[in-house]
PDB file of N, CA and C in Angstrom:
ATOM      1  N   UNK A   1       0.853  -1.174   0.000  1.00  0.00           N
ATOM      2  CA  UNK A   1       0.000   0.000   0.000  1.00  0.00           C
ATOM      3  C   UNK A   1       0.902   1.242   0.000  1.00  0.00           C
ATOM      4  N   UNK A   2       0.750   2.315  -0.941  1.00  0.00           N
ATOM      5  CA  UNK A   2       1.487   3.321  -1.006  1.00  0.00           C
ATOM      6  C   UNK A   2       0.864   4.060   0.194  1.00  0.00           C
ATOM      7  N   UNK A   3       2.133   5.364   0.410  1.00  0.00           N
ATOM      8  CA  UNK A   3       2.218   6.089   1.664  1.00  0.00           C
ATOM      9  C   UNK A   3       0.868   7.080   1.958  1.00  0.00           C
ATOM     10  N   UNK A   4       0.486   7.331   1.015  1.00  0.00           N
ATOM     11  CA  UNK A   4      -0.896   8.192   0.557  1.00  0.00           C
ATOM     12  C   UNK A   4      -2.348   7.293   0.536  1.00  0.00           C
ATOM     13  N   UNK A   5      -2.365   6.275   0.629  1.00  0.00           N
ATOM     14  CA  UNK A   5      -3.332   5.359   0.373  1.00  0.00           C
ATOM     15  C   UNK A   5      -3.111   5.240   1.813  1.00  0.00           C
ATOM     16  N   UNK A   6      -2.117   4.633   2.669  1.00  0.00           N
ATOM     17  CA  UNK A   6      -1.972   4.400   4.195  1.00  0.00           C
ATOM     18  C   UNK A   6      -2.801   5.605   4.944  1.00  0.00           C
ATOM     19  N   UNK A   7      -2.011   6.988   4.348  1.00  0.00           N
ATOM     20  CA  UNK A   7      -2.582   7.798   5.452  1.00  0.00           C
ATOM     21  C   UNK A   7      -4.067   8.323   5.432  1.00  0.00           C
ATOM     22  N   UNK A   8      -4.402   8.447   4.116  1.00  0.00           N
ATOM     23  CA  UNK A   8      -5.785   8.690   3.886  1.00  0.00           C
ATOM     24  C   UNK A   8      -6.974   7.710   4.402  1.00  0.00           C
ATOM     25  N   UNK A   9      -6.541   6.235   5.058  1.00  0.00           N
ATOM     26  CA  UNK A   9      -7.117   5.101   5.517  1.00  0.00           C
ATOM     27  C   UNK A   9      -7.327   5.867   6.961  1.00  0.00           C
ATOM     28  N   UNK A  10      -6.096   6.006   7.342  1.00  0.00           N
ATOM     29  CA  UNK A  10      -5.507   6.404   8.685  1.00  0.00           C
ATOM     30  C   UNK A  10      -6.739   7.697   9.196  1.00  0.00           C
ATOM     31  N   UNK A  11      -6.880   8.496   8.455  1.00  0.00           N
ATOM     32  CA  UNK A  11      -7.210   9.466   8.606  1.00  0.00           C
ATOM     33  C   UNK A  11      -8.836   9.665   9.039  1.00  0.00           C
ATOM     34  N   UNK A  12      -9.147   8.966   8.666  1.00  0.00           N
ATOM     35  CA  UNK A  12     -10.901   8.040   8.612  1.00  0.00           C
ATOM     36  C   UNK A  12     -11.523   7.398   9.256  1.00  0.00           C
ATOM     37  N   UNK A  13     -10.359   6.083   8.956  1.00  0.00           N
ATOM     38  CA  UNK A  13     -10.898   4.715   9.433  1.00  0.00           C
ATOM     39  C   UNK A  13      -9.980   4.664  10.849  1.00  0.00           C
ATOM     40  N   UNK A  14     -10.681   4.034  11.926  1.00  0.00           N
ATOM     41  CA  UNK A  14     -10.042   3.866  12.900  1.00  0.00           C
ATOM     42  C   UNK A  14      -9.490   2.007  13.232  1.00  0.00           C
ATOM     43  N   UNK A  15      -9.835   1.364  12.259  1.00  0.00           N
ATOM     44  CA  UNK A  15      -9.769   0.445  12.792  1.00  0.00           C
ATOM     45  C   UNK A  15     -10.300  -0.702  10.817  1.00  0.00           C
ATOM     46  N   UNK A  16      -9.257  -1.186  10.297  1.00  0.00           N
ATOM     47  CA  UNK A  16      -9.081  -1.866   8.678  1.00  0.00           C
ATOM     48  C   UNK A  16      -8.016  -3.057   8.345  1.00  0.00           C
ATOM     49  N   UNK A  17      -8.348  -4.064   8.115  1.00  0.00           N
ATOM     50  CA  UNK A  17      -7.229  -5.353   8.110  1.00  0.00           C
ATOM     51  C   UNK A  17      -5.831  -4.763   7.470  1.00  0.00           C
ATOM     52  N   UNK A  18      -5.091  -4.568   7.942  1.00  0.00           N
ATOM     53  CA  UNK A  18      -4.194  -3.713   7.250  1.00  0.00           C
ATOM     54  C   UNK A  18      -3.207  -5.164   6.081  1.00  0.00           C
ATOM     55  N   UNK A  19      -3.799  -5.981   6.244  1.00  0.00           N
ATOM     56  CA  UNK A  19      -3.011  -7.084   5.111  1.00  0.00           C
ATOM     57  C   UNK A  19      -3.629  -6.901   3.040  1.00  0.00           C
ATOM     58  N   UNK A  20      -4.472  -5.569   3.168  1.00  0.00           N
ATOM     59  CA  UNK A  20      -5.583  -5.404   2.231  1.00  0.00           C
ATOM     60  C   UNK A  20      -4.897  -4.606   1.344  1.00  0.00           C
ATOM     61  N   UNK A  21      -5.698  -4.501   0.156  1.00  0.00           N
ATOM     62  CA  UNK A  21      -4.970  -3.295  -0.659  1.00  0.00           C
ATOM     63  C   UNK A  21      -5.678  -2.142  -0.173  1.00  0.00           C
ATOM     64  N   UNK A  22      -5.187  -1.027  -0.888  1.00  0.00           N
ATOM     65  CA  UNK A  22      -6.231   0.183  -0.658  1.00  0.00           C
ATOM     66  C   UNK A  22      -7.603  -0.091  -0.847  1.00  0.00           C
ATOM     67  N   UNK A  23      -7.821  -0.566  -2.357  1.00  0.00           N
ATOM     68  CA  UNK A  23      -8.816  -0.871  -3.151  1.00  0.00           C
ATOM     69  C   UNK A  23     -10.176  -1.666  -2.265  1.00  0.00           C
ATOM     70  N   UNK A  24      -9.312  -2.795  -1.944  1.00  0.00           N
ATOM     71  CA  UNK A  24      -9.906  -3.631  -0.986  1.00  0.00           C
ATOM     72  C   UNK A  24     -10.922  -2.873   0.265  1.00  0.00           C
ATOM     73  N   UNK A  25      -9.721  -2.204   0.721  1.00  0.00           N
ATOM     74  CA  UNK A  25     -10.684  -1.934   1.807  1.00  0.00           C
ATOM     75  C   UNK A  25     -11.774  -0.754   1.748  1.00  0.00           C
ATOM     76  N   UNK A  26     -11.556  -0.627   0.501  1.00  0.00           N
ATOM     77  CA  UNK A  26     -12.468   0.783   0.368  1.00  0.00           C
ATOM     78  C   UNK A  26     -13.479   0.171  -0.269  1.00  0.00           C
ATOM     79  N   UNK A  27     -13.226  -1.249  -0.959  1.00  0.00           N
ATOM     80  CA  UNK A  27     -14.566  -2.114  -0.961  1.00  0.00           C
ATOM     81  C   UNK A  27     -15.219  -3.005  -0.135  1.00  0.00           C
ATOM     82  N   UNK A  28     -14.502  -2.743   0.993  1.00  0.00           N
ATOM     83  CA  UNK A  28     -14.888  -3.413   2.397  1.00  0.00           C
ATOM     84  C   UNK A  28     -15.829  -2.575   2.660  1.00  0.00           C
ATOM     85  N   UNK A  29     -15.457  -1.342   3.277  1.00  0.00           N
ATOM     86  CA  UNK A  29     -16.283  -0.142   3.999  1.00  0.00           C
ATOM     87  C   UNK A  29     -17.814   0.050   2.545  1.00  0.00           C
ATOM     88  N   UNK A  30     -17.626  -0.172   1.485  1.00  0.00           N
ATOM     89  CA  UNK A  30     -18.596   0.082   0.818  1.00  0.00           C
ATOM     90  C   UNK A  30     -19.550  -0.960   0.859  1.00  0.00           C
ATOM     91  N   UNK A  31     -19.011  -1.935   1.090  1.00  0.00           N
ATOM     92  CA  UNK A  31     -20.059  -3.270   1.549  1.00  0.00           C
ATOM     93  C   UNK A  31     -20.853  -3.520   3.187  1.00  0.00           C
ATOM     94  N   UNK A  32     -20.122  -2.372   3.954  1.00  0.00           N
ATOM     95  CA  UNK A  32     -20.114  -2.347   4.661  1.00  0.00           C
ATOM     96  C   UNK A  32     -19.935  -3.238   5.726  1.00  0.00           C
ATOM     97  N   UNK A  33     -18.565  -3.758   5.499  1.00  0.00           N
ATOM     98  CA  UNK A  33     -18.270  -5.251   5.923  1.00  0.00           C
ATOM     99  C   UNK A  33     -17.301  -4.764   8.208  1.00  0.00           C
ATOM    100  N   UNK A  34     -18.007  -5.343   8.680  1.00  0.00           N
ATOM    101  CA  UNK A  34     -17.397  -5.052  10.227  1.00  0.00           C
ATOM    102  C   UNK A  34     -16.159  -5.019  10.329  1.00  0.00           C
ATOM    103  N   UNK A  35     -15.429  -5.520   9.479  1.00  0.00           N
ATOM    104  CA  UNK A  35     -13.850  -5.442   9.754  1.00  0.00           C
ATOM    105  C   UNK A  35     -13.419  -4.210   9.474  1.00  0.00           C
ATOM    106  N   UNK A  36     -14.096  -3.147   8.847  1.00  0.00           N
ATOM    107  CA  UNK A  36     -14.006  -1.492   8.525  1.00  0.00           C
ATOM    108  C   UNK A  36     -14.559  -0.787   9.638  1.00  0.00           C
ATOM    109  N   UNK A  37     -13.697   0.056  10.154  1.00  0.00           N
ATOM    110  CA  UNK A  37     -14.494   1.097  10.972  1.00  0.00           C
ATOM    111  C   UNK A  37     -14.383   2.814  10.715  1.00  0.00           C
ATOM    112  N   UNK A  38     -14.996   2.823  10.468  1.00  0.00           N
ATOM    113  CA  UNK A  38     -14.935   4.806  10.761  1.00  0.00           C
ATOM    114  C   UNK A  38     -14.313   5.584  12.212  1.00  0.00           C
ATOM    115  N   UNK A  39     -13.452   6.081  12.237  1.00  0.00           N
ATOM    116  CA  UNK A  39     -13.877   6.798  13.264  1.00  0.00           C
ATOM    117  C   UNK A  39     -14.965   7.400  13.777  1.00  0.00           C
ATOM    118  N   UNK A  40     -15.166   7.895  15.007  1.00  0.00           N
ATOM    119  CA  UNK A  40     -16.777   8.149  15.791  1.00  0.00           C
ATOM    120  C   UNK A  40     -17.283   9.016  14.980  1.00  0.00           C
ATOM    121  N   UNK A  41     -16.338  10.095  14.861  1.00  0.00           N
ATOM    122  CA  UNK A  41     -16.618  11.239  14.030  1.00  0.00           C
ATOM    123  C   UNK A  41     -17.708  11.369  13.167  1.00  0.00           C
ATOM    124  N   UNK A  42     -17.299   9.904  12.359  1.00  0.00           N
ATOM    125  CA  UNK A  42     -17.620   9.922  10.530  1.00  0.00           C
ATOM    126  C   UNK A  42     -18.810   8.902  10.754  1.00  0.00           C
ATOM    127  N   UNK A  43     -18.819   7.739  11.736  1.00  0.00           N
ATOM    128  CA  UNK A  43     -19.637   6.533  11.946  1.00  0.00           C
ATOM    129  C   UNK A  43     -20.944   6.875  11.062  1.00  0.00           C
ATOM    130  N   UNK A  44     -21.842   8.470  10.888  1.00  0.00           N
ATOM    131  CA  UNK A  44     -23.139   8.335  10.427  1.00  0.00           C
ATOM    132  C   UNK A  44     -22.772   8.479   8.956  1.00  0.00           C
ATOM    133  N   UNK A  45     -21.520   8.610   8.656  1.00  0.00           N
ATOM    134  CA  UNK A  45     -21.593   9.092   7.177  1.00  0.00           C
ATOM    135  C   UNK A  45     -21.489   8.005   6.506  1.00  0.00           C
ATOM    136  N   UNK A  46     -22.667   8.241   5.014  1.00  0.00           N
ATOM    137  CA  UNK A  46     -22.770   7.594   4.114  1.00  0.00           C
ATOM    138  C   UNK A  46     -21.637   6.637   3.730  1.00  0.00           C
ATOM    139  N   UNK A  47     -21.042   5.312   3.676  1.00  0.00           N
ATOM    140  CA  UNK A  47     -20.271   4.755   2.969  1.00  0.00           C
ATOM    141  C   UNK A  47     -20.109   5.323   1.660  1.00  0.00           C
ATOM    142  N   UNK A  48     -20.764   5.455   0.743  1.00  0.00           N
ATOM    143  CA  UNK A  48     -20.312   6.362  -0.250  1.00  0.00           C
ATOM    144  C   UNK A  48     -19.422   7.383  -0.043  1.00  0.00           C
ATOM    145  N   UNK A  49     -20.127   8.081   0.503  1.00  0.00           N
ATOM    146  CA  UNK A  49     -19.543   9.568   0.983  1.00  0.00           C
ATOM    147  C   UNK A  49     -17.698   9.521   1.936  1.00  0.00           C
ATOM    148  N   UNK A  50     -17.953   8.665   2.604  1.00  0.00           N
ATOM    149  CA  UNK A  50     -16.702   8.488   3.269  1.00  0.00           C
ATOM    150  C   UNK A  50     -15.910   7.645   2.516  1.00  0.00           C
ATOM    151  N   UNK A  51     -15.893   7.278   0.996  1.00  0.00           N
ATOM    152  CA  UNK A  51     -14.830   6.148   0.388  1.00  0.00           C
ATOM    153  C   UNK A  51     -14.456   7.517  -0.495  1.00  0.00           C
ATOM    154  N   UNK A  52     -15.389   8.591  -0.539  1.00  0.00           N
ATOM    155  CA  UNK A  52     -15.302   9.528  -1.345  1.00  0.00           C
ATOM    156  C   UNK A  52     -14.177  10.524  -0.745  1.00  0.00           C
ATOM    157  N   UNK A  53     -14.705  11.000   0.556  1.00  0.00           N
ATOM    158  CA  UNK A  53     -13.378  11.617   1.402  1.00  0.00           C
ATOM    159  C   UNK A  53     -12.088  10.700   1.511  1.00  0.00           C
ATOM    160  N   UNK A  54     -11.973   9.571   1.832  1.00  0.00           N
ATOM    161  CA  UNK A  54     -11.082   8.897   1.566  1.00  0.00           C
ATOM    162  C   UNK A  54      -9.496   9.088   0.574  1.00  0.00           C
ATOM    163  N   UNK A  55     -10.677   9.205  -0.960  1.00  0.00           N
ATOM    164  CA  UNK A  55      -9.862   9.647  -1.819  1.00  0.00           C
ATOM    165  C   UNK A  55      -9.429  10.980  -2.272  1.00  0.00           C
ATOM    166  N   UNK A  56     -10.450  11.476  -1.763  1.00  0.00           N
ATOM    167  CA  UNK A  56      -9.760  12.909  -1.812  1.00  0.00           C
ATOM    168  C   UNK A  56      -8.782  13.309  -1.083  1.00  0.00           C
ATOM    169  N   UNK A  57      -8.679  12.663  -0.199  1.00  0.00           N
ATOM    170  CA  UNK A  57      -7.108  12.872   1.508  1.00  0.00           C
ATOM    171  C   UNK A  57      -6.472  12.028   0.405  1.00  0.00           C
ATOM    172  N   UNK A  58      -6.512  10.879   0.153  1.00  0.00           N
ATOM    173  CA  UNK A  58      -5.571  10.306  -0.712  1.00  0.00           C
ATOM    174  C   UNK A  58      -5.004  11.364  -1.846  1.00  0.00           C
ATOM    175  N   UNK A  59      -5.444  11.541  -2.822  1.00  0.00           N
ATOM    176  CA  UNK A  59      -5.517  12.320  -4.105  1.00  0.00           C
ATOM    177  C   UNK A  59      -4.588  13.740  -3.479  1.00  0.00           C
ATOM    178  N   UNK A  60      -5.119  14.176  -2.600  1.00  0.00           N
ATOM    179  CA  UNK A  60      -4.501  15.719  -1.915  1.00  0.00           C
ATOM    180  C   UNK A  60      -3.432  15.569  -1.758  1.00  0.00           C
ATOM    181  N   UNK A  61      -2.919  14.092  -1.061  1.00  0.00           N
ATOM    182  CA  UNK A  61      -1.465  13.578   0.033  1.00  0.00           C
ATOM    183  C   UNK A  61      -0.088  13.828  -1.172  1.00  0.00           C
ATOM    184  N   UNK A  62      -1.036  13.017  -2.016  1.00  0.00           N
ATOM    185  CA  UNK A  62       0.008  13.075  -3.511  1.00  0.00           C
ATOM    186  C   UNK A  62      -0.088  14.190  -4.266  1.00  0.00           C
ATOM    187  N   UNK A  63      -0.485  14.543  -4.211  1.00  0.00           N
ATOM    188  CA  UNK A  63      -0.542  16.403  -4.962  1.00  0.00           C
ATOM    189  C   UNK A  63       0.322  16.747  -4.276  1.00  0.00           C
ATOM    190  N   UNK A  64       0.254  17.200  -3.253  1.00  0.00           N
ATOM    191  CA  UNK A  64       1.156  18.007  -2.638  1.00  0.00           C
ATOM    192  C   UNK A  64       2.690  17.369  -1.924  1.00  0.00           C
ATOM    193  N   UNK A  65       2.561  16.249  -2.122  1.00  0.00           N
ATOM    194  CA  UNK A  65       4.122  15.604  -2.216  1.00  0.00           C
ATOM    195  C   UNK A  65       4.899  15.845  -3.644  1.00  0.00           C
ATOM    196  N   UNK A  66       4.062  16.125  -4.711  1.00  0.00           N
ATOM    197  CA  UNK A  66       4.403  15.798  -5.943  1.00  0.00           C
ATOM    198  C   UNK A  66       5.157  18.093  -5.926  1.00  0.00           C
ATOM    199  N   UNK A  67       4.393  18.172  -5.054  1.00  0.00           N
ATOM    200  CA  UNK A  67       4.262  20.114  -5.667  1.00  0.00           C
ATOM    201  C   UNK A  67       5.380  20.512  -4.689  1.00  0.00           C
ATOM    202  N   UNK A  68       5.661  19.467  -3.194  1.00  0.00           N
ATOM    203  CA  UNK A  68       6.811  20.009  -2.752  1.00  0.00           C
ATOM    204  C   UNK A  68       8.298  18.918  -3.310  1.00  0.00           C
ATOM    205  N   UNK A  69       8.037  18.097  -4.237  1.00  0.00           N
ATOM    206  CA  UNK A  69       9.504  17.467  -4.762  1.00  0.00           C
ATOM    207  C   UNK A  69       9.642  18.663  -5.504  1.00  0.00           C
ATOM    208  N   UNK A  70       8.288  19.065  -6.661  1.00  0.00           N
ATOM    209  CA  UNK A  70       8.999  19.592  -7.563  1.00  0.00           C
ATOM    210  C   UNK A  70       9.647  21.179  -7.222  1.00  0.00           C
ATOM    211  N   UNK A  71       9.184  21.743  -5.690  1.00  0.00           N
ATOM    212  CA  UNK A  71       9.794  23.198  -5.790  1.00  0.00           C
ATOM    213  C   UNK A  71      10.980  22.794  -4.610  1.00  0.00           C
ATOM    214  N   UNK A  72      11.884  21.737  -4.729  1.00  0.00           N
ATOM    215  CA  UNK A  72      12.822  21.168  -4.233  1.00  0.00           C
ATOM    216  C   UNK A  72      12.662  21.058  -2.563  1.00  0.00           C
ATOM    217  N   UNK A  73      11.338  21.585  -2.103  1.00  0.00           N
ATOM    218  CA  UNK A  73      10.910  21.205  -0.252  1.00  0.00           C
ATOM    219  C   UNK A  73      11.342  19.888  -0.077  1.00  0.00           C
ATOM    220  N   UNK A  74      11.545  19.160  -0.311  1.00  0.00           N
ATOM    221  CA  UNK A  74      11.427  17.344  -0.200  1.00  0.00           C
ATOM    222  C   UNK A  74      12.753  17.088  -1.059  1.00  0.00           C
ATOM    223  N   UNK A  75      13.931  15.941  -0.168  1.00  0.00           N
ATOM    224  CA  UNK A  75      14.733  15.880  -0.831  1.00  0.00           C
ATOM    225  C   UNK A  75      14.221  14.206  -1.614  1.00  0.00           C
TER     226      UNK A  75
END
């Protein structure tokens, strides 16, 4: 699992088989399978909606790793 896929899990979910792909578990939580948890926070939000935030923390993590290699922040 890449570093951006980890933290965007992280960020959410409190509790995901971590032996899974990203993919996986974001088709876990959409099945809404018990081995996925939300944090308390998020618990009422739509499975949709939260595979959706998901990727957007994902999608963001790598944007902006990609925007500080390229203005040399990140060796």
């Amino acid at each position: 699992m890449k570093r951006s896929e980890k933290f965007s899990l992280d960020e959410w979910l409190s509790d995901y088989p971590e032996n899974l792909t990203y993919d996986e578990v974001c088709d876990l939580l959409l099945d809404e399978d018990a081995s996925v948890c939300a944090w308390q926070w998020f618990e009422t939000m739509p499975p949709t909606e939260l595979v959706e935030n998901i990727e957007n923390t994902r999608s963001h993590f790598e944007h902006t790793i990609i925007d500080m290699k390229e203005k040399g922040e990140l060796e």
